[in-house]
PDB file of N, CA and C in Angstrom:
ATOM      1  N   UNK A   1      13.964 -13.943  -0.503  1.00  0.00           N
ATOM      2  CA  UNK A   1      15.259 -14.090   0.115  1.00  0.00           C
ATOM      3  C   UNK A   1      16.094 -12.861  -0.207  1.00  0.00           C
ATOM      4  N   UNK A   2      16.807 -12.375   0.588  1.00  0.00           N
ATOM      5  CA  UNK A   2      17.852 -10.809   0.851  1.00  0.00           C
ATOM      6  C   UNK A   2      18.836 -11.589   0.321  1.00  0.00           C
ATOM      7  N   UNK A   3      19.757 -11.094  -0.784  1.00  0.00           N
ATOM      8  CA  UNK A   3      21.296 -11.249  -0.452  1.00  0.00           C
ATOM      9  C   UNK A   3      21.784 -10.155  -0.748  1.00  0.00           C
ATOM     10  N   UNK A   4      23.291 -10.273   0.385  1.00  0.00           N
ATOM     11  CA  UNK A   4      23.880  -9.060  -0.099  1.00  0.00           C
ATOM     12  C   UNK A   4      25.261  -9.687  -0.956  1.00  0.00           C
ATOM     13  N   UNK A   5      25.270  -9.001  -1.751  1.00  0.00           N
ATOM     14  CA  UNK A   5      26.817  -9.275  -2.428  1.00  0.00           C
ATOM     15  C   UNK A   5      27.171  -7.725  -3.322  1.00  0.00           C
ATOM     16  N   UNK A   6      28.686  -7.586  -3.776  1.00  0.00           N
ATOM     17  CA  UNK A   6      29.301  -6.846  -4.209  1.00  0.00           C
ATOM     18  C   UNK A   6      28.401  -6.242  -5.313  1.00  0.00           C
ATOM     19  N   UNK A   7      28.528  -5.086  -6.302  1.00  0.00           N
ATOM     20  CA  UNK A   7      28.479  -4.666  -7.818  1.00  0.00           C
ATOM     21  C   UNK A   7      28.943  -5.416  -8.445  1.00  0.00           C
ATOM     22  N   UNK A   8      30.074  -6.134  -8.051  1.00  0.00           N
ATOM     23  CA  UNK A   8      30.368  -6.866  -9.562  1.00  0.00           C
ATOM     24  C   UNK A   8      29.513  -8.135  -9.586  1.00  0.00           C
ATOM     25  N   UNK A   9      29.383  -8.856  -8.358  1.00  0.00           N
ATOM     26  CA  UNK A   9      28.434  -9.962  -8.527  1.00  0.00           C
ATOM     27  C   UNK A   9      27.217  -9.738  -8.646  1.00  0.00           C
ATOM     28  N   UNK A  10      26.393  -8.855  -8.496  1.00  0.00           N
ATOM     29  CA  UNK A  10      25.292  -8.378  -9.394  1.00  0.00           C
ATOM     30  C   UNK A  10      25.535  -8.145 -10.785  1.00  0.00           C
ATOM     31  N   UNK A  11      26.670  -7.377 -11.524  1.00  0.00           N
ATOM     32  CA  UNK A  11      26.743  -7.307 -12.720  1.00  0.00           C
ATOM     33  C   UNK A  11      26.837  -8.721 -13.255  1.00  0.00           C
ATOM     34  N   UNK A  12      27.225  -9.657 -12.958  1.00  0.00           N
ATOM     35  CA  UNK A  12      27.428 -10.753 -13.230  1.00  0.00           C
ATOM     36  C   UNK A  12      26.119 -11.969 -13.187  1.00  0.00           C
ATOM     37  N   UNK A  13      25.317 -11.495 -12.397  1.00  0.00           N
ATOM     38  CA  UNK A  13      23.841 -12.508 -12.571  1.00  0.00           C
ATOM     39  C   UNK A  13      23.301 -11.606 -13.419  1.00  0.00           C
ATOM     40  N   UNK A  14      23.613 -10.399 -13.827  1.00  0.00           N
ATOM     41  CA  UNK A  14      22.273  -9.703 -14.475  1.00  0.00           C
ATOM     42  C   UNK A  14      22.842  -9.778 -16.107  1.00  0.00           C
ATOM     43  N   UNK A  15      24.150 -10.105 -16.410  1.00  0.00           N
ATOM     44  CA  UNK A  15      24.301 -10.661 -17.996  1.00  0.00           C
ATOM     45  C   UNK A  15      24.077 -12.067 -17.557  1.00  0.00           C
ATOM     46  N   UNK A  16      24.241 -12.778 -16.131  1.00  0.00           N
ATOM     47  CA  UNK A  16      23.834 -14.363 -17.041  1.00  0.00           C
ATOM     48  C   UNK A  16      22.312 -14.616 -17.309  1.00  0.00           C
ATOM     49  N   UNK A  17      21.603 -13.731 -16.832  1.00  0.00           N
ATOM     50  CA  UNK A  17      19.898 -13.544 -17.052  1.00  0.00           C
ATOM     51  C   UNK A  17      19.820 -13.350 -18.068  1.00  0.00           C
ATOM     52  N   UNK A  18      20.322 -12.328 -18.832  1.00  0.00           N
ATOM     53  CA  UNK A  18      20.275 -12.042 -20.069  1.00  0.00           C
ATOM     54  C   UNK A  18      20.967 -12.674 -21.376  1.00  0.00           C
ATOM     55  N   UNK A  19      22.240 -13.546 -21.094  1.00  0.00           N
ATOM     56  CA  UNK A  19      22.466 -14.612 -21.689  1.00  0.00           C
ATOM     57  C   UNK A  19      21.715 -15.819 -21.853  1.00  0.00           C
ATOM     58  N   UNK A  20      20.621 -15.777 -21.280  1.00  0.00           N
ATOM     59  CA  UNK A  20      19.380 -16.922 -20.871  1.00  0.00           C
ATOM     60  C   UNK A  20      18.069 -16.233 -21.750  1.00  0.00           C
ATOM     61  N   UNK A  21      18.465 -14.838 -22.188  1.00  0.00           N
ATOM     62  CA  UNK A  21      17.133 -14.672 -22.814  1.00  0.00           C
ATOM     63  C   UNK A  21      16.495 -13.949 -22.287  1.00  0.00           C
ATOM     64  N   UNK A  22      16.264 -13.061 -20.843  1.00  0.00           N
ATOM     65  CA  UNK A  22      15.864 -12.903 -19.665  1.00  0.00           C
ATOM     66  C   UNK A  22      16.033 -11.057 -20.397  1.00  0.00           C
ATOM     67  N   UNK A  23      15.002 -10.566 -19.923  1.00  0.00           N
ATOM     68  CA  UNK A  23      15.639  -8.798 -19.744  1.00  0.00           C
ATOM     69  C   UNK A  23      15.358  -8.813 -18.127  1.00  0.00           C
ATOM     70  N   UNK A  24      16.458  -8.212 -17.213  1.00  0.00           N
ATOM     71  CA  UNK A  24      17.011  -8.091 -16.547  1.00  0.00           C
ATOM     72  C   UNK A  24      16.663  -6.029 -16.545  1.00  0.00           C
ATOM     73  N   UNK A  25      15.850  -5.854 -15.271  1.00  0.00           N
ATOM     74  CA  UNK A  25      15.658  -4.900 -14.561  1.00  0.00           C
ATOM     75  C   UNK A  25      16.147  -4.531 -13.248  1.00  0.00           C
ATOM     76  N   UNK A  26      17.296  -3.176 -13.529  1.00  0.00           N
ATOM     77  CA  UNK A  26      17.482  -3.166 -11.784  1.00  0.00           C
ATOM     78  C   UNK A  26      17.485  -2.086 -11.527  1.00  0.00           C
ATOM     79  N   UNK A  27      16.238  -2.335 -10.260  1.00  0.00           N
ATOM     80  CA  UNK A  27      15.509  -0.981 -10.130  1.00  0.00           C
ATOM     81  C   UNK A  27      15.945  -0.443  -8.882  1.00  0.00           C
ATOM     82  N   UNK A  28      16.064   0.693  -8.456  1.00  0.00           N
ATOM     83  CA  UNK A  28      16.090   1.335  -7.141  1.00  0.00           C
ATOM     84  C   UNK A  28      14.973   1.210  -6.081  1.00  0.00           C
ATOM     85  N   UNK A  29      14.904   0.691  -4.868  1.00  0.00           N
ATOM     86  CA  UNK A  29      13.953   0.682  -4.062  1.00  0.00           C
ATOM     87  C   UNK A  29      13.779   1.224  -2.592  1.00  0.00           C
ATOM     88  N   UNK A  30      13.340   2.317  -2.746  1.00  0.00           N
ATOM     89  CA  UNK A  30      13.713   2.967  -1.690  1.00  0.00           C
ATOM     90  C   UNK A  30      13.236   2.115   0.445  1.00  0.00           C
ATOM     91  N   UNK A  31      14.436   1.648   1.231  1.00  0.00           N
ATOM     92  CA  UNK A  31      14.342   1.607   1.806  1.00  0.00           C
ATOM     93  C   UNK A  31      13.031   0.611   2.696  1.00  0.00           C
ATOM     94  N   UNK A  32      12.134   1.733   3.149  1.00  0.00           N
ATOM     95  CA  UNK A  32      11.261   1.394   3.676  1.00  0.00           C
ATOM     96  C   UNK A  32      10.189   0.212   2.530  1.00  0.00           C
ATOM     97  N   UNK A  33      10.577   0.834   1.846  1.00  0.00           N
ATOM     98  CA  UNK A  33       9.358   0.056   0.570  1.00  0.00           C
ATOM     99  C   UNK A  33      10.298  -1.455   0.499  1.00  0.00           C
ATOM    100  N   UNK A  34      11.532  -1.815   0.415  1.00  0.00           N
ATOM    101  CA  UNK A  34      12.501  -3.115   0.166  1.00  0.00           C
ATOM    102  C   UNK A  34      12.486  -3.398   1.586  1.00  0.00           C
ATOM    103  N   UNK A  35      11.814  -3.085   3.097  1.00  0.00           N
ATOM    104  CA  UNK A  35      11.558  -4.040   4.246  1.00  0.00           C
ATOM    105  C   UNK A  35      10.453  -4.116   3.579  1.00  0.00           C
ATOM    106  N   UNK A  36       9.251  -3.747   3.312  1.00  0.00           N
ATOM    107  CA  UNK A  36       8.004  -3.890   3.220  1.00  0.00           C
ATOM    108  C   UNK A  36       7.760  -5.499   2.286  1.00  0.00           C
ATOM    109  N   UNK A  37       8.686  -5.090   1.105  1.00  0.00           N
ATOM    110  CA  UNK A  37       8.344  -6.269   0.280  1.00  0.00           C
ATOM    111  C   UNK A  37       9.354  -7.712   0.937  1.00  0.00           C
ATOM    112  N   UNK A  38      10.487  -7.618   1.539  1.00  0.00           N
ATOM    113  CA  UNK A  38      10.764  -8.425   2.134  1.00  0.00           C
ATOM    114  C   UNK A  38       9.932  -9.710   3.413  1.00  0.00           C
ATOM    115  N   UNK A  39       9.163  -8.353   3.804  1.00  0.00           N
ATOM    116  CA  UNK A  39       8.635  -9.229   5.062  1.00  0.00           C
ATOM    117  C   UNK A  39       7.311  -9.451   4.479  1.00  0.00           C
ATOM    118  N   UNK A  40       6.852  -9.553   3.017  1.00  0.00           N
ATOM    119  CA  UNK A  40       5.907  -9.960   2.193  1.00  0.00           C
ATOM    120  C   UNK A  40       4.522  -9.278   2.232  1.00  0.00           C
ATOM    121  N   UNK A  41       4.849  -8.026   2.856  1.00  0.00           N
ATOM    122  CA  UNK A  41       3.701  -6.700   2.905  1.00  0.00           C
ATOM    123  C   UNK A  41       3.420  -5.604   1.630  1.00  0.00           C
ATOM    124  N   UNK A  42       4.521  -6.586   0.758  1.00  0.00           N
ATOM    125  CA  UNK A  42       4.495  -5.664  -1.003  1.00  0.00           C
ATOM    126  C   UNK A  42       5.127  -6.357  -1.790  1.00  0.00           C
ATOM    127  N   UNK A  43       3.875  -7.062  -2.293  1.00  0.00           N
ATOM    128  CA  UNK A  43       4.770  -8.125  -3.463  1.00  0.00           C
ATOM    129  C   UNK A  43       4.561  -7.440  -4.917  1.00  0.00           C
ATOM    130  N   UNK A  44       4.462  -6.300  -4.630  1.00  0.00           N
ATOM    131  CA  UNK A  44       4.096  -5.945  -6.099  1.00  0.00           C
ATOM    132  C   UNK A  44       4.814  -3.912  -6.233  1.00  0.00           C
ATOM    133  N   UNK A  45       5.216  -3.438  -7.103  1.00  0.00           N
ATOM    134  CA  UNK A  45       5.669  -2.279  -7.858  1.00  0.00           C
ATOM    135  C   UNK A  45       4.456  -1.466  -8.475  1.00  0.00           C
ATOM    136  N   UNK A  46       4.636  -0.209  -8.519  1.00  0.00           N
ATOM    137  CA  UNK A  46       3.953   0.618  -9.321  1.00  0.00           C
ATOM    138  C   UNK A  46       5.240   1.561  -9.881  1.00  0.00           C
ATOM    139  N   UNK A  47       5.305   1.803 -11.355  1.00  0.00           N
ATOM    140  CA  UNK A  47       6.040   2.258 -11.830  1.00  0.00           C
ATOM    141  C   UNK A  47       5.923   3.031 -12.854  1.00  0.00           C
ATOM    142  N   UNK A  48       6.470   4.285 -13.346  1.00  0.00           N
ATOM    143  CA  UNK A  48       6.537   4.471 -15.125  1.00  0.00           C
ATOM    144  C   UNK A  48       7.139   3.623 -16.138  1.00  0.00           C
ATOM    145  N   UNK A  49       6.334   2.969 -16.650  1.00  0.00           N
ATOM    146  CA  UNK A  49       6.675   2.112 -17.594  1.00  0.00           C
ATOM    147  C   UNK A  49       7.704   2.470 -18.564  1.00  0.00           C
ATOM    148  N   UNK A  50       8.782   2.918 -18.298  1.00  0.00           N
ATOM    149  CA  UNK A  50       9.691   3.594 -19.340  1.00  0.00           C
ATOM    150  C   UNK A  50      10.904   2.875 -19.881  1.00  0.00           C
ATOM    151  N   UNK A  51      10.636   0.987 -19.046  1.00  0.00           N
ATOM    152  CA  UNK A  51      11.579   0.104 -19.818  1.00  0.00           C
ATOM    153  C   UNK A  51      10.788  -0.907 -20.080  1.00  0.00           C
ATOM    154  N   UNK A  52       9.701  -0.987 -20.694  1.00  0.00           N
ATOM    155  CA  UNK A  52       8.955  -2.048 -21.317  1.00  0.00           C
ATOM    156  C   UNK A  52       8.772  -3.051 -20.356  1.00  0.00           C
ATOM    157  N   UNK A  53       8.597  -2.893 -19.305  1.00  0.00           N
ATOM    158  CA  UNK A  53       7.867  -4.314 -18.406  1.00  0.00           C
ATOM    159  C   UNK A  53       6.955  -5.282 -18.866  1.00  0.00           C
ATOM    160  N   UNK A  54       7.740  -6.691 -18.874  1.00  0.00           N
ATOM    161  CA  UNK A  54       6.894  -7.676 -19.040  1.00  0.00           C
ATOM    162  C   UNK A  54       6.634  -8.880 -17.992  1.00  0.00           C
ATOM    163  N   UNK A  55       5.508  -9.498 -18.354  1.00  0.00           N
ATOM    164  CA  UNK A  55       5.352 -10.926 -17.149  1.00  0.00           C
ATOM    165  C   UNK A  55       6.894 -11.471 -18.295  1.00  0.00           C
ATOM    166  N   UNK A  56       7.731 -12.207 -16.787  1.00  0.00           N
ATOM    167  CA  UNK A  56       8.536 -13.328 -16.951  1.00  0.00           C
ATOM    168  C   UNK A  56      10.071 -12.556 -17.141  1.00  0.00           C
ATOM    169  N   UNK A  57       9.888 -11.267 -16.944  1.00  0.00           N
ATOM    170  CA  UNK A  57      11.159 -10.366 -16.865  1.00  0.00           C
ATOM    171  C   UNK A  57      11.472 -10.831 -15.485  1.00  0.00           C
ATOM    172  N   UNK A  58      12.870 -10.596 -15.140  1.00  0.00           N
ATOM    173  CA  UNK A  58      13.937 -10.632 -13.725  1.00  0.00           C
ATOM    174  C   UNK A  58      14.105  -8.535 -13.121  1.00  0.00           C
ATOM    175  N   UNK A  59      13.366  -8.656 -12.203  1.00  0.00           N
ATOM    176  CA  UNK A  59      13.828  -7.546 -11.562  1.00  0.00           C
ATOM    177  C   UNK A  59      14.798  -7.691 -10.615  1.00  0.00           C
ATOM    178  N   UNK A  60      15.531  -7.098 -10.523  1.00  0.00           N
ATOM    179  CA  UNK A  60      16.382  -6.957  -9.372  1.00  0.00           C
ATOM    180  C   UNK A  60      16.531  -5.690  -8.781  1.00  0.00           C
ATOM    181  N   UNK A  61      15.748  -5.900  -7.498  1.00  0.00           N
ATOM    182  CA  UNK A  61      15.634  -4.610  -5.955  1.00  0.00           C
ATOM    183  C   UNK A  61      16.823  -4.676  -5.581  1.00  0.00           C
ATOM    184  N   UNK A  62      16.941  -2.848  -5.799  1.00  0.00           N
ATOM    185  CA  UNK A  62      18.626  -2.484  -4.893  1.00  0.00           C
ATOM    186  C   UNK A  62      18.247  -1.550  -4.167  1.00  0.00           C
ATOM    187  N   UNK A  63      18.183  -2.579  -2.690  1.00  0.00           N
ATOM    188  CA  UNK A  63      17.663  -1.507  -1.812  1.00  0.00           C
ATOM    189  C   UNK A  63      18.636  -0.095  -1.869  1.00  0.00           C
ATOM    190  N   UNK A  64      18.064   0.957  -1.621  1.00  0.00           N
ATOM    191  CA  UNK A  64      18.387   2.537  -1.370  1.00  0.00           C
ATOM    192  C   UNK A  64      17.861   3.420  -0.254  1.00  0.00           C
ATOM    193  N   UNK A  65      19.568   3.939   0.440  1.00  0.00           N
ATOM    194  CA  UNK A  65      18.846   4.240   1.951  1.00  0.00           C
ATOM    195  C   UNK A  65      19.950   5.250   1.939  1.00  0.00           C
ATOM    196  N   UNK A  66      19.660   6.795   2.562  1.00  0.00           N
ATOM    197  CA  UNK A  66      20.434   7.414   2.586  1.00  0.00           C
ATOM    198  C   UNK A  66      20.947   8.409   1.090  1.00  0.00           C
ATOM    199  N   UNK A  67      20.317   8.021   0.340  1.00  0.00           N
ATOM    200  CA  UNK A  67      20.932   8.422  -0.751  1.00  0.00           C
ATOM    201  C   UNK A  67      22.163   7.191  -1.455  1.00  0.00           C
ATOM    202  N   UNK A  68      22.342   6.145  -1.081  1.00  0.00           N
ATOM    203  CA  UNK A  68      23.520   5.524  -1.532  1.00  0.00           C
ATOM    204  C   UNK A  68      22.421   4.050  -1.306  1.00  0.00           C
ATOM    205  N   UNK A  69      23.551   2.866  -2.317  1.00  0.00           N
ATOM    206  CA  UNK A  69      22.838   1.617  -2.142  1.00  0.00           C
ATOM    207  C   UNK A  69      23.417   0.801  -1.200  1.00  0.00           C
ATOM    208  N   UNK A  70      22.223   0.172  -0.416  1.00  0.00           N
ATOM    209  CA  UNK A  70      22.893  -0.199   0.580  1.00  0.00           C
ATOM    210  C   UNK A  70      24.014  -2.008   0.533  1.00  0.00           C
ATOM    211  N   UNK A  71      23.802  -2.367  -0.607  1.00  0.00           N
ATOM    212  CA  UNK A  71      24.510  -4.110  -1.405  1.00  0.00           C
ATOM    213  C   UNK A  71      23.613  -4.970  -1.128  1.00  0.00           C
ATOM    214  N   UNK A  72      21.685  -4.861  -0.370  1.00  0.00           N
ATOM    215  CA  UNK A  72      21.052  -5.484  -0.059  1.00  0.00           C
ATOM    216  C   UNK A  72      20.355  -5.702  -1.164  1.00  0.00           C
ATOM    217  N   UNK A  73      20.022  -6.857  -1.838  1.00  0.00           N
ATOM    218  CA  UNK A  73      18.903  -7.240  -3.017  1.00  0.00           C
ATOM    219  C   UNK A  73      18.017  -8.352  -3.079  1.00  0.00           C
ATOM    220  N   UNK A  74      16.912  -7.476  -3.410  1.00  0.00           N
ATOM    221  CA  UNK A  74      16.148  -8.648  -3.957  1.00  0.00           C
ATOM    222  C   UNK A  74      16.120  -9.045  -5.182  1.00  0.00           C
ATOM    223  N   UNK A  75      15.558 -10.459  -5.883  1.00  0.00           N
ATOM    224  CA  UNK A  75      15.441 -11.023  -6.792  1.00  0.00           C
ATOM    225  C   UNK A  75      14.398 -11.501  -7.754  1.00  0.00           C
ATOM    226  N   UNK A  76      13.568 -10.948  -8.639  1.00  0.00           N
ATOM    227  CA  UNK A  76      11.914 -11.902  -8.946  1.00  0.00           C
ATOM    228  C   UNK A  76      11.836 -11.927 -10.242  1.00  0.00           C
ATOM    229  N   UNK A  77      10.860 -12.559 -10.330  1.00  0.00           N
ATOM    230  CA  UNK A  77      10.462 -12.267 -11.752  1.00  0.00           C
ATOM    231  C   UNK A  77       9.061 -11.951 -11.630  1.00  0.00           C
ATOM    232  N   UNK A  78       8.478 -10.905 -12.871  1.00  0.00           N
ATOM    233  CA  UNK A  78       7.068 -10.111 -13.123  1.00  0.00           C
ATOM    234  C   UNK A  78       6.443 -11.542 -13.568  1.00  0.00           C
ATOM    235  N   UNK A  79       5.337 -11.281 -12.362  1.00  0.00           N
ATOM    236  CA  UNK A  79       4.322 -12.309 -12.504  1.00  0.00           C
ATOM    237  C   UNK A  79       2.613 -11.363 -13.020  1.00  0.00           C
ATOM    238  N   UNK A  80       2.597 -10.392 -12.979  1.00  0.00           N
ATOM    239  CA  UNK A  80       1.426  -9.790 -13.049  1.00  0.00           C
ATOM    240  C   UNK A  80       1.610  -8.468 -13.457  1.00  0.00           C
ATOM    241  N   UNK A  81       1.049  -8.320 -14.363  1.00  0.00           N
ATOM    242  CA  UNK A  81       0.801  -6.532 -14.436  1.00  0.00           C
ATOM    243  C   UNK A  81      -0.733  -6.033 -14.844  1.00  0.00           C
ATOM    244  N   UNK A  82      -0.475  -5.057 -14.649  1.00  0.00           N
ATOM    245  CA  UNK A  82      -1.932  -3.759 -15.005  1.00  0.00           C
ATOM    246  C   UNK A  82      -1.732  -2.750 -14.323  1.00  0.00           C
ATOM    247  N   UNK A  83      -2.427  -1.626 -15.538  1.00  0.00           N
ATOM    248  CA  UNK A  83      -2.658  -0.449 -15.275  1.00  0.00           C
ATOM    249  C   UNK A  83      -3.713   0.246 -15.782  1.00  0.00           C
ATOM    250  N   UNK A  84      -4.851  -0.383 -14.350  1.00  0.00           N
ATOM    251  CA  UNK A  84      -6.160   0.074 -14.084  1.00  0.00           C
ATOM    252  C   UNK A  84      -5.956   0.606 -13.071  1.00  0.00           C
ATOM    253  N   UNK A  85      -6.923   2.153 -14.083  1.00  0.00           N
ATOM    254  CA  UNK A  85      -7.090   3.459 -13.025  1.00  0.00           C
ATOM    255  C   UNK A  85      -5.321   4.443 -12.742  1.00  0.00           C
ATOM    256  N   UNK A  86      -4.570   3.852 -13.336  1.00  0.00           N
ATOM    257  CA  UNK A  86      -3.404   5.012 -13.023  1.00  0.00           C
ATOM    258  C   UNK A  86      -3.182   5.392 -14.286  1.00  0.00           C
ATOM    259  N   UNK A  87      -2.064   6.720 -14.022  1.00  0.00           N
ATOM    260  CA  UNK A  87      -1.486   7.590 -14.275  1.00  0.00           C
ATOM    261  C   UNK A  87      -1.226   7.250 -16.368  1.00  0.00           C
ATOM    262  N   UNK A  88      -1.331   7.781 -17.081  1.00  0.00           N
ATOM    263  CA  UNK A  88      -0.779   7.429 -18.161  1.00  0.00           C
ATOM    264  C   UNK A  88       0.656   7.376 -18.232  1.00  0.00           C
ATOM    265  N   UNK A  89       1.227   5.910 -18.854  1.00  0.00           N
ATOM    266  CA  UNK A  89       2.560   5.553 -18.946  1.00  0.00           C
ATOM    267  C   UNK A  89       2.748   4.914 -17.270  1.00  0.00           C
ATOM    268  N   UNK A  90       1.862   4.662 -16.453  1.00  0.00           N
ATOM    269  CA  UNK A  90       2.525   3.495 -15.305  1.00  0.00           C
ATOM    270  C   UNK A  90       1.558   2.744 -15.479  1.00  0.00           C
ATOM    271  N   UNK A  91       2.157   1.598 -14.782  1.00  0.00           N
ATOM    272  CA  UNK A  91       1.746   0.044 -14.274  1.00  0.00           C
ATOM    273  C   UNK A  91       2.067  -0.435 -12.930  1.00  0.00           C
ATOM    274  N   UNK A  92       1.608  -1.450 -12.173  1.00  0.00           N
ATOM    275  CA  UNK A  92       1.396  -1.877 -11.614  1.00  0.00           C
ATOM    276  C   UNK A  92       2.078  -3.432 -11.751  1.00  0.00           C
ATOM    277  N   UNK A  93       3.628  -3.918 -11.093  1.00  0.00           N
ATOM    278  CA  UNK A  93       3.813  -5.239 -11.716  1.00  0.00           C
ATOM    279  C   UNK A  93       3.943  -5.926 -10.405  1.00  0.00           C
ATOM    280  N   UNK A  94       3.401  -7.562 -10.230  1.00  0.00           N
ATOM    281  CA  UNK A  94       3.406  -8.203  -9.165  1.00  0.00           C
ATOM    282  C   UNK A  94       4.710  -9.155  -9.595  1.00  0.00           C
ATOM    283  N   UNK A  95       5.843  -9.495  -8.634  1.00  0.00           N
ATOM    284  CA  UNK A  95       6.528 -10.008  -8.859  1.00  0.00           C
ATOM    285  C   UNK A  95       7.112 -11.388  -7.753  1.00  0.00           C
ATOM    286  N   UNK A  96       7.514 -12.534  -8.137  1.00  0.00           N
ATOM    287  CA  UNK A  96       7.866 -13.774  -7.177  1.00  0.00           C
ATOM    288  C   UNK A  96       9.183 -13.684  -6.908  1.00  0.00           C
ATOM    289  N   UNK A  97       9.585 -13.484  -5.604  1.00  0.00           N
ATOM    290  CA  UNK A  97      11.298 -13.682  -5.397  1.00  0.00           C
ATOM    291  C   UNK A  97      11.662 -14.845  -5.699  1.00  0.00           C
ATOM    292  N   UNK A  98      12.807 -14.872  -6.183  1.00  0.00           N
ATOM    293  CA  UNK A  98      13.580 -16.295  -6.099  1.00  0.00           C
ATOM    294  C   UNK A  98      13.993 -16.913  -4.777  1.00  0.00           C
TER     295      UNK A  98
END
């Protein structure tokens, strides 16, 4: 599910995630890649692991178009990871929208 809402109401689910215990990821997604996973043609990230990704973390997709964000987001949590066959320091995380 897409919602769009303000910065501040994103700042605001992403401490109550984390008041829950939750680490709370919000990642940039460029565009074409945030239709892709929307219309369920990419349920999954490849990334540099450079904030400790775990199964049962909350990502939150801010789509990015133009250079600027567009207030469109997605919502999931890491259901899967691995990093077989890539790059040293990335992974591969599969994630479930809310």
């Amino acid at each position: 599910m897409i919602i769009t809402i303000d910065g501040s109401t994103i700042e605001y689910l992403e401490k109550m995630y984390q008041r829950r215990g939750f680490t709370v990821h919000k990642i940039k997604t460029e565009s074409e890649h945030f239709e892709q996973t929307v219309a369920g043609l990419k349920p999954f990230e490849t990334r540099l692991n450079d904030r400790n990704y775990k199964i049962g973390d909350i990502c939150i997709q801010c789509e990015w178009k133009n250079n600027e964000y567009t207030g469109r987001y997605l919502i999931g949590c890491i259901i899967y990871m691995n990093n077989f066959k890539l790059q040293e320091g990335y992974i591969t995380f599969t994630f479930e929208q809310f």
